[in-house]
N, C-alpha and C. Protein backbone atom coordinates (compact mmCIF):
# COMPACT_ATOMS: atom_id res chain seq x y z
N UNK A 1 23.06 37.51 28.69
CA UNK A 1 21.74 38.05 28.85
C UNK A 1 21.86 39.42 29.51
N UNK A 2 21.24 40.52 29.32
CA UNK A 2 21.15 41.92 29.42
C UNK A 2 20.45 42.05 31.29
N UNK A 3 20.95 42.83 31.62
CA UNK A 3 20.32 42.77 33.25
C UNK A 3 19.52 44.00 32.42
N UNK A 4 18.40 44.06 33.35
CA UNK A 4 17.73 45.31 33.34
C UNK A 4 16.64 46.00 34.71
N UNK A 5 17.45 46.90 35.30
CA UNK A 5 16.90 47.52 36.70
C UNK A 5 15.41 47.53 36.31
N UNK A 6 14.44 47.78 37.20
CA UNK A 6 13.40 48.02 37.17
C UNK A 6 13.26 48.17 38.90
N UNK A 7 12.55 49.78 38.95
CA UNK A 7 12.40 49.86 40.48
C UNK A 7 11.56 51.39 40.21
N UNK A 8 11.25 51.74 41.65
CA UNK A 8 10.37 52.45 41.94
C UNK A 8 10.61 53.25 43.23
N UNK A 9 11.00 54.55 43.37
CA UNK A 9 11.29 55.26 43.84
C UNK A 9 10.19 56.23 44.24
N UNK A 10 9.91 55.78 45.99
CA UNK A 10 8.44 56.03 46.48
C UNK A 10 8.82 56.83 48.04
N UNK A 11 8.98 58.21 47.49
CA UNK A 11 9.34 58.79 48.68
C UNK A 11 10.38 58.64 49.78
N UNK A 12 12.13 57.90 48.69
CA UNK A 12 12.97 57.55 49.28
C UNK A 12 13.21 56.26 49.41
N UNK A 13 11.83 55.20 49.36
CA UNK A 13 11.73 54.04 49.29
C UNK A 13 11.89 53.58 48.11
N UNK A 14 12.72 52.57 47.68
CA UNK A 14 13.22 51.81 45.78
C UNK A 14 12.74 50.68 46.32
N UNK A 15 11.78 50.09 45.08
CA UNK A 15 11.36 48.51 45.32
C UNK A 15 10.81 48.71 43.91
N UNK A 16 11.14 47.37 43.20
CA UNK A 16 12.05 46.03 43.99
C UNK A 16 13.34 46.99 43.55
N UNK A 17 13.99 46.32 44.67
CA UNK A 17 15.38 46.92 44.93
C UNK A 17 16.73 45.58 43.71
N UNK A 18 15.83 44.62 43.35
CA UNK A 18 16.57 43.58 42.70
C UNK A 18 16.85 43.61 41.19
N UNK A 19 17.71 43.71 40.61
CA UNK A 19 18.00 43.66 39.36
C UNK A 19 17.29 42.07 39.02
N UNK A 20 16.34 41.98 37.73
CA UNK A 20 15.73 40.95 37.01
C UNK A 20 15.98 41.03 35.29
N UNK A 21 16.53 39.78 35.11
CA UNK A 21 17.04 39.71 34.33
C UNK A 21 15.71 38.75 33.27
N UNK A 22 16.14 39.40 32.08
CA UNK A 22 15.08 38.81 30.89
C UNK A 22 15.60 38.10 29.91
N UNK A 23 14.76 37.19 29.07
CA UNK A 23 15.32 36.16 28.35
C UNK A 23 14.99 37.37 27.43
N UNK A 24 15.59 36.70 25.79
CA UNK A 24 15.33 38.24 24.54
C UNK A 24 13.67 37.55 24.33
N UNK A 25 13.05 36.06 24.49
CA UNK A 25 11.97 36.72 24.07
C UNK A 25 11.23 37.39 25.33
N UNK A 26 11.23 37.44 25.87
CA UNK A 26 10.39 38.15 27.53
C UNK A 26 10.87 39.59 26.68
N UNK A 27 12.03 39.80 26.56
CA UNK A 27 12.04 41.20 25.75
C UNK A 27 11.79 41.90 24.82
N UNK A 28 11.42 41.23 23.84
CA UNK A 28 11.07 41.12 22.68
C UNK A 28 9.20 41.16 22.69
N UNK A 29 8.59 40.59 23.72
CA UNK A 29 7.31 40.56 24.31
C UNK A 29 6.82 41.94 24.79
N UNK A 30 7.99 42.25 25.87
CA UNK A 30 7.78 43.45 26.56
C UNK A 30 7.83 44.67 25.64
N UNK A 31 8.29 44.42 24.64
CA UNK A 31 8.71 45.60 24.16
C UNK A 31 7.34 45.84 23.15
N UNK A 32 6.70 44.93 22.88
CA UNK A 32 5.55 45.35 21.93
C UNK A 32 4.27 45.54 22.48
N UNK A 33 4.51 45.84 24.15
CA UNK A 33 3.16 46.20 24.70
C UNK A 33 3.65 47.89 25.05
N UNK A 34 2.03 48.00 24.38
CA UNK A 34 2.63 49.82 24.81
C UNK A 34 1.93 50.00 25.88
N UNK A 35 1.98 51.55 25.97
CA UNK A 35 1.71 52.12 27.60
C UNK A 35 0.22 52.84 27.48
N UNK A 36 -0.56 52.50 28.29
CA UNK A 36 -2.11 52.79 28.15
C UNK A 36 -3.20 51.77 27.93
N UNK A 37 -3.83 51.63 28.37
CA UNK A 37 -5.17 50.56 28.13
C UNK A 37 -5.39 51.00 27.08
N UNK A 38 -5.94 52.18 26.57
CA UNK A 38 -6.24 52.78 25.42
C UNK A 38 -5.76 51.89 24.32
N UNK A 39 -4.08 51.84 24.44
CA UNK A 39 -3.38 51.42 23.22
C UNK A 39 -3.22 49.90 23.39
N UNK A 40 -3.88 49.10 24.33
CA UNK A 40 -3.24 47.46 24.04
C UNK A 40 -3.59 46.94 23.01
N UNK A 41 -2.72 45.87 23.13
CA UNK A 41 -2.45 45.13 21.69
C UNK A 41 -3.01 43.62 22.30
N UNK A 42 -3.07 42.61 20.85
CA UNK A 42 -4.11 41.30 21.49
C UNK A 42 -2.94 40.50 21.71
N UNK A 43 -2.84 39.31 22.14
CA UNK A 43 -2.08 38.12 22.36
C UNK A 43 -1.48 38.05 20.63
N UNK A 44 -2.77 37.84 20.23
CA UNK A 44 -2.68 37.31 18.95
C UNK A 44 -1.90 38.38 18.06
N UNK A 45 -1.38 39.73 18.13
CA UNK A 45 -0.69 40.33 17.28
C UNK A 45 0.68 39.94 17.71
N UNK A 46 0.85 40.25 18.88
CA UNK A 46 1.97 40.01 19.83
C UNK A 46 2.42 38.36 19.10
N UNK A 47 1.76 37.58 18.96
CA UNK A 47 1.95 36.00 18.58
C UNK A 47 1.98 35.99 17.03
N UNK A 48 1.57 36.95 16.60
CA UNK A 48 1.95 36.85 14.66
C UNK A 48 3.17 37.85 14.65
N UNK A 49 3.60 39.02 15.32
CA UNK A 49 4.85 39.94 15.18
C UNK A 49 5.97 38.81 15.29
N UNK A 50 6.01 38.54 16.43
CA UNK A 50 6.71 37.56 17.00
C UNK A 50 7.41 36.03 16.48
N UNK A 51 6.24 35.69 15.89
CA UNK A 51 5.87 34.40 14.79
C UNK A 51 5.97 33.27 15.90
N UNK A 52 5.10 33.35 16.73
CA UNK A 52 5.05 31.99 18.05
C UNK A 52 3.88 31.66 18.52
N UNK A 53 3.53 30.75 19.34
CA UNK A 53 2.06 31.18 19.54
C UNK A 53 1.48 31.73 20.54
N UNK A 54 -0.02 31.85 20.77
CA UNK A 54 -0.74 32.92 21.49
C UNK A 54 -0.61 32.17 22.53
N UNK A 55 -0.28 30.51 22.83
CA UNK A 55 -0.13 30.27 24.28
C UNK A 55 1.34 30.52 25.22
N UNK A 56 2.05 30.52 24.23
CA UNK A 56 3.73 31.24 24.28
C UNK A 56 4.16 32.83 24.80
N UNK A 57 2.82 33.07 24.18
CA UNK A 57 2.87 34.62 24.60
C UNK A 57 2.10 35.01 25.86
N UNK A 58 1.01 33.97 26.37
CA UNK A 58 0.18 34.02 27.51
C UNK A 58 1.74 33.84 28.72
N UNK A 59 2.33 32.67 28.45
CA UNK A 59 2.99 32.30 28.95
C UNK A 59 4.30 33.38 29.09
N UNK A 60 4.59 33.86 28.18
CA UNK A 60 5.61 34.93 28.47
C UNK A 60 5.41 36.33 29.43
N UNK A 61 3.95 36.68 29.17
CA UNK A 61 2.97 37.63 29.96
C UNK A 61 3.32 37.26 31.31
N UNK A 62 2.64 35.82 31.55
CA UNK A 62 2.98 35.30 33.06
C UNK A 62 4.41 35.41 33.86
N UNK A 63 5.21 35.27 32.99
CA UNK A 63 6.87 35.40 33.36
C UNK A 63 7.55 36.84 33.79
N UNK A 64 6.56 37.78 32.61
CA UNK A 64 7.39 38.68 33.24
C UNK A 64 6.25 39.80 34.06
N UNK A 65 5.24 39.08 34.44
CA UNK A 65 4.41 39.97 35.65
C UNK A 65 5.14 39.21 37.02
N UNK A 66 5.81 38.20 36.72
CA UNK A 66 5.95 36.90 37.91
C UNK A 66 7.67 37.71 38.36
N UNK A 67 8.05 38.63 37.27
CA UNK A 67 9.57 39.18 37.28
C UNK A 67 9.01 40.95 37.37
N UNK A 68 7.86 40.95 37.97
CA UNK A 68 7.48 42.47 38.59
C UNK A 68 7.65 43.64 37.48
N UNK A 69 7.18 43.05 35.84
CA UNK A 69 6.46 43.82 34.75
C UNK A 69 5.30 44.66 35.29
N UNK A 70 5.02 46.08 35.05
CA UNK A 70 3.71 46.50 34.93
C UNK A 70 2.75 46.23 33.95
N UNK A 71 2.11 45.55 34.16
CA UNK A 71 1.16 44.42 33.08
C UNK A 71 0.34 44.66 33.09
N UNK A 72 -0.59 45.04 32.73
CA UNK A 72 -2.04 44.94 32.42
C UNK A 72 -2.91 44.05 31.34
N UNK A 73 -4.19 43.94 31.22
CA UNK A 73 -4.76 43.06 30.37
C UNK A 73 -5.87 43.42 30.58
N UNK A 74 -6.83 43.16 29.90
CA UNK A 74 -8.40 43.08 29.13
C UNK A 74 -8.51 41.89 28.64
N UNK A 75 -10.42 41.52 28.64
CA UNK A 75 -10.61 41.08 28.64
C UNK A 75 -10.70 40.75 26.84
N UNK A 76 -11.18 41.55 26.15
CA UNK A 76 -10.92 41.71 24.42
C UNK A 76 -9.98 42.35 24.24
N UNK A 77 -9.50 43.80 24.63
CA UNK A 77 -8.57 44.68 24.10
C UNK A 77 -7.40 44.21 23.99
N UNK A 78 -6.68 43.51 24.51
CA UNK A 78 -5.17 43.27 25.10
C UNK A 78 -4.42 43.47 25.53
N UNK A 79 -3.50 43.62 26.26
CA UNK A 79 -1.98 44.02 26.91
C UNK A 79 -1.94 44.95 27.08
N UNK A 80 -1.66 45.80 28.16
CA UNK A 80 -1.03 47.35 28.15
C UNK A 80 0.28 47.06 29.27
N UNK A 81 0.60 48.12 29.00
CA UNK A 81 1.70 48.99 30.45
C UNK A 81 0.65 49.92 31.24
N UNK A 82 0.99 50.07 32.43
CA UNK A 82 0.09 50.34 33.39
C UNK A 82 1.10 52.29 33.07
N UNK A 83 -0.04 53.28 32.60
CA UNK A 83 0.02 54.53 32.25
C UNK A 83 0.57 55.16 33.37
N UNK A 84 -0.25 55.08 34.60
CA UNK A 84 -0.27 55.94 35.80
C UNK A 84 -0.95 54.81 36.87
N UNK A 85 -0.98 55.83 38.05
CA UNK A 85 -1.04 54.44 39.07
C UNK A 85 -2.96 54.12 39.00
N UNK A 86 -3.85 54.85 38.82
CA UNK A 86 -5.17 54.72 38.92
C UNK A 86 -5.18 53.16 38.08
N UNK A 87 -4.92 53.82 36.74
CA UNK A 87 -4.75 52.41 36.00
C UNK A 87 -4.50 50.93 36.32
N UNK A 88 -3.06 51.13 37.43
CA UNK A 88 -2.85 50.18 37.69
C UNK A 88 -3.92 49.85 39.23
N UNK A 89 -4.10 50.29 39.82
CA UNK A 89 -5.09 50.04 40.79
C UNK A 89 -6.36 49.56 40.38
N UNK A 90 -6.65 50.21 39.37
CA UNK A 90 -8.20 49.41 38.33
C UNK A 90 -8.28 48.52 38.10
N UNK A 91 -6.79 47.45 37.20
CA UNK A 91 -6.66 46.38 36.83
C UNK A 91 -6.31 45.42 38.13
N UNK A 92 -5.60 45.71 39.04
CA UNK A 92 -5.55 45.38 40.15
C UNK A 92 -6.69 44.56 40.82
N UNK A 93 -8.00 45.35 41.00
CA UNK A 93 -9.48 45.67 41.84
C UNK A 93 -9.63 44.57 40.65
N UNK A 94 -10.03 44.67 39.73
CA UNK A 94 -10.77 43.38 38.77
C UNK A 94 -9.66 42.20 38.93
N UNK A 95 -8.39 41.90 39.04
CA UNK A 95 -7.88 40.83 39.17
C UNK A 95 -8.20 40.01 40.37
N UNK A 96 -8.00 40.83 41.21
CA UNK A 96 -8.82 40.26 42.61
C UNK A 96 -9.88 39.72 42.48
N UNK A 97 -10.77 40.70 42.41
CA UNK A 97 -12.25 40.20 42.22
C UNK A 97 -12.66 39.06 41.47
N UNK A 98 -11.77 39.00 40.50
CA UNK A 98 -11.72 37.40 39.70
C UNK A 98 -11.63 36.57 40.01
N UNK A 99 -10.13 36.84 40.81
CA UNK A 99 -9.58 35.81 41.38
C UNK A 99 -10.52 35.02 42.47
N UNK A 100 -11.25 35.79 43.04
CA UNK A 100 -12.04 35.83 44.42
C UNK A 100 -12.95 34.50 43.60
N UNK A 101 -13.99 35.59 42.88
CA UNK A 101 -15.17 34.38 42.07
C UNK A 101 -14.55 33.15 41.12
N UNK A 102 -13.00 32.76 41.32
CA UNK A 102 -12.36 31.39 40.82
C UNK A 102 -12.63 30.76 42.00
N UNK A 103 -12.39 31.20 43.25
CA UNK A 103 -11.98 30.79 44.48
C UNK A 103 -13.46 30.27 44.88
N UNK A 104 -14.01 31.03 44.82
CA UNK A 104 -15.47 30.66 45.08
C UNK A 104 -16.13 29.55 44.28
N UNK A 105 -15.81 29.47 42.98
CA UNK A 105 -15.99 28.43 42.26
C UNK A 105 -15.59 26.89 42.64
N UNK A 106 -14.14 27.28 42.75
CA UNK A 106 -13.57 25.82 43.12
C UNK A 106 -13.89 25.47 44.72
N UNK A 107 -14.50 26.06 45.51
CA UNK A 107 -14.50 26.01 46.48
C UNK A 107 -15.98 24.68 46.65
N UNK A 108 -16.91 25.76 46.25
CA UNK A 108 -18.14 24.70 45.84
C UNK A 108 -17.84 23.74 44.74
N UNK A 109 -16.79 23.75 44.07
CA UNK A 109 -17.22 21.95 43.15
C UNK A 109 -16.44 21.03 44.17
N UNK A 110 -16.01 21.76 45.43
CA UNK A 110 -15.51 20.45 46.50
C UNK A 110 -16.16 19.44 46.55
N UNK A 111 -17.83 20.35 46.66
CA UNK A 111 -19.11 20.08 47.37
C UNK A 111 -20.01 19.02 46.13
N UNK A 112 -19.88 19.04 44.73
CA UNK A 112 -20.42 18.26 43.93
C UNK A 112 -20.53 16.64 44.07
N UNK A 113 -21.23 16.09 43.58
CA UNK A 113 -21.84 14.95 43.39
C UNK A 113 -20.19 14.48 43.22
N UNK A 114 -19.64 14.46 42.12
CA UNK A 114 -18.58 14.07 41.39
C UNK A 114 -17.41 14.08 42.36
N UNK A 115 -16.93 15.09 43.29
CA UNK A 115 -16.10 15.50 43.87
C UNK A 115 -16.71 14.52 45.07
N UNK A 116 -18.21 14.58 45.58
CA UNK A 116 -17.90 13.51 47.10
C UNK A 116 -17.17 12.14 46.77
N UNK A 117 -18.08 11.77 45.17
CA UNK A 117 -17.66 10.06 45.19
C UNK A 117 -16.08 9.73 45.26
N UNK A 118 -15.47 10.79 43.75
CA UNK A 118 -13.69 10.50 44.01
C UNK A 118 -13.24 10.85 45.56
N UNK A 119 -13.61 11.80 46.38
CA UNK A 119 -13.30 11.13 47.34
C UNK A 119 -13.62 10.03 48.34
N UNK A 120 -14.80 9.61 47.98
CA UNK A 120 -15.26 8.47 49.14
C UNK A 120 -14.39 7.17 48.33
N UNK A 121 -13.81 7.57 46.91
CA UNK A 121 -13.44 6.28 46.50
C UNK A 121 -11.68 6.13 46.74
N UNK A 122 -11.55 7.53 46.93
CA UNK A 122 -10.09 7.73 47.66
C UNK A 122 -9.55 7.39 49.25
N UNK A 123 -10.90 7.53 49.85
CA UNK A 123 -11.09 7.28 51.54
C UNK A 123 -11.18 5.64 51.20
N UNK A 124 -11.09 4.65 50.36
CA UNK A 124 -12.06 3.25 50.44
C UNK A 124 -10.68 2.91 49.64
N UNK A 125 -9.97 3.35 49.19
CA UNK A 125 -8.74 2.76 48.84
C UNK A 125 -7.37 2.84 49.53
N UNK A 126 -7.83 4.20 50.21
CA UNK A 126 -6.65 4.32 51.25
C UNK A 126 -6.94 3.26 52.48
N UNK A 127 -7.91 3.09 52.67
CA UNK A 127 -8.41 1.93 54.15
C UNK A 127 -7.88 0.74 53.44
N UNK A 128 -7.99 0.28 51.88
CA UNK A 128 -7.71 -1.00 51.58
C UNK A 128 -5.80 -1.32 51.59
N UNK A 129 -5.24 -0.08 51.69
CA UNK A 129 -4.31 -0.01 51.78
C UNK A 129 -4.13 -0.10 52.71
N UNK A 130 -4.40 0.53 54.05
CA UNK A 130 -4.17 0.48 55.60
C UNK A 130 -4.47 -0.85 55.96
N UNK A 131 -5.17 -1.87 55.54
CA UNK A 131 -5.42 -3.24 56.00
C UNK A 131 -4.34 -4.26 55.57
N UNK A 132 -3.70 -4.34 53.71
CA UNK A 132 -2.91 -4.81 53.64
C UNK A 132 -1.41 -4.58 54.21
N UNK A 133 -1.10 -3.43 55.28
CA UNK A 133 -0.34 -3.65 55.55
C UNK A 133 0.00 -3.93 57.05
N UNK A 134 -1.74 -4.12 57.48
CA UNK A 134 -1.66 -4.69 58.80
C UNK A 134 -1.63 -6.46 58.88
């Protein structure tokens, strides 16, 4: 398997300082996203070039942002390489913010009808457990 540096040279400072190494399809992935929001491409071309599928390719996306890819994504457009840094700070600010209103989501279905009972029925089985072994 091919090592391939990837780092960033920030006023003397290199990070990541770690050589990450790619499988050929992570490379083969990477290599068909171009550079610019302008120019992304969908899952789904990326998953017919390729001949695999669009959850293979979600999944490969994940691997190599998780191996410190400059990644970008849209919500219709598809895939880019992050152009310049604004770019990447843009996609950044909306990932967060997403992330935030997931967080917020799951936070309140703690609070649902559905969510008290499985747990009151989890609290009422763990006690039936705590008795049989007294």
């Amino acid at each position: 398997m091919e090592s391939v540096q990837t780092e960033l040279n920030l006023f003397g400072l290199v990070f990541p300082d770690k050589e990450t190494k790619l499988t050929e399809l992570e490379k083969k992935v990477f290599n068909l996203i171009p550079v610019g929001k302008e120019n992304a491409v969908t899952s789904s071309y990326i998953a017919t070039t390729l001949k695999i599928s669009k959850r293979l390719v979600t999944e490969q996306i994940r691997r190599l942002r998780l191996k410190s890819r400059d990644i970008g994504s849209t919500t219709s457009e598809g895939y880019y390489r992050f152009k310049n840094p604004q770019e990447y700070a843009e996609y950044r600010s909306k990932a967060e913010k997403e992330q935030s209103r997931r967080n917020e989501v799951i936070k309140a279905m703690r609070l649902t009808p559905m969510a008290k009972k499985i747990t009151a029925e989890m609290n009422q089985t763990a006690k039936q457990k705590t008795r049989k072994k007294e």
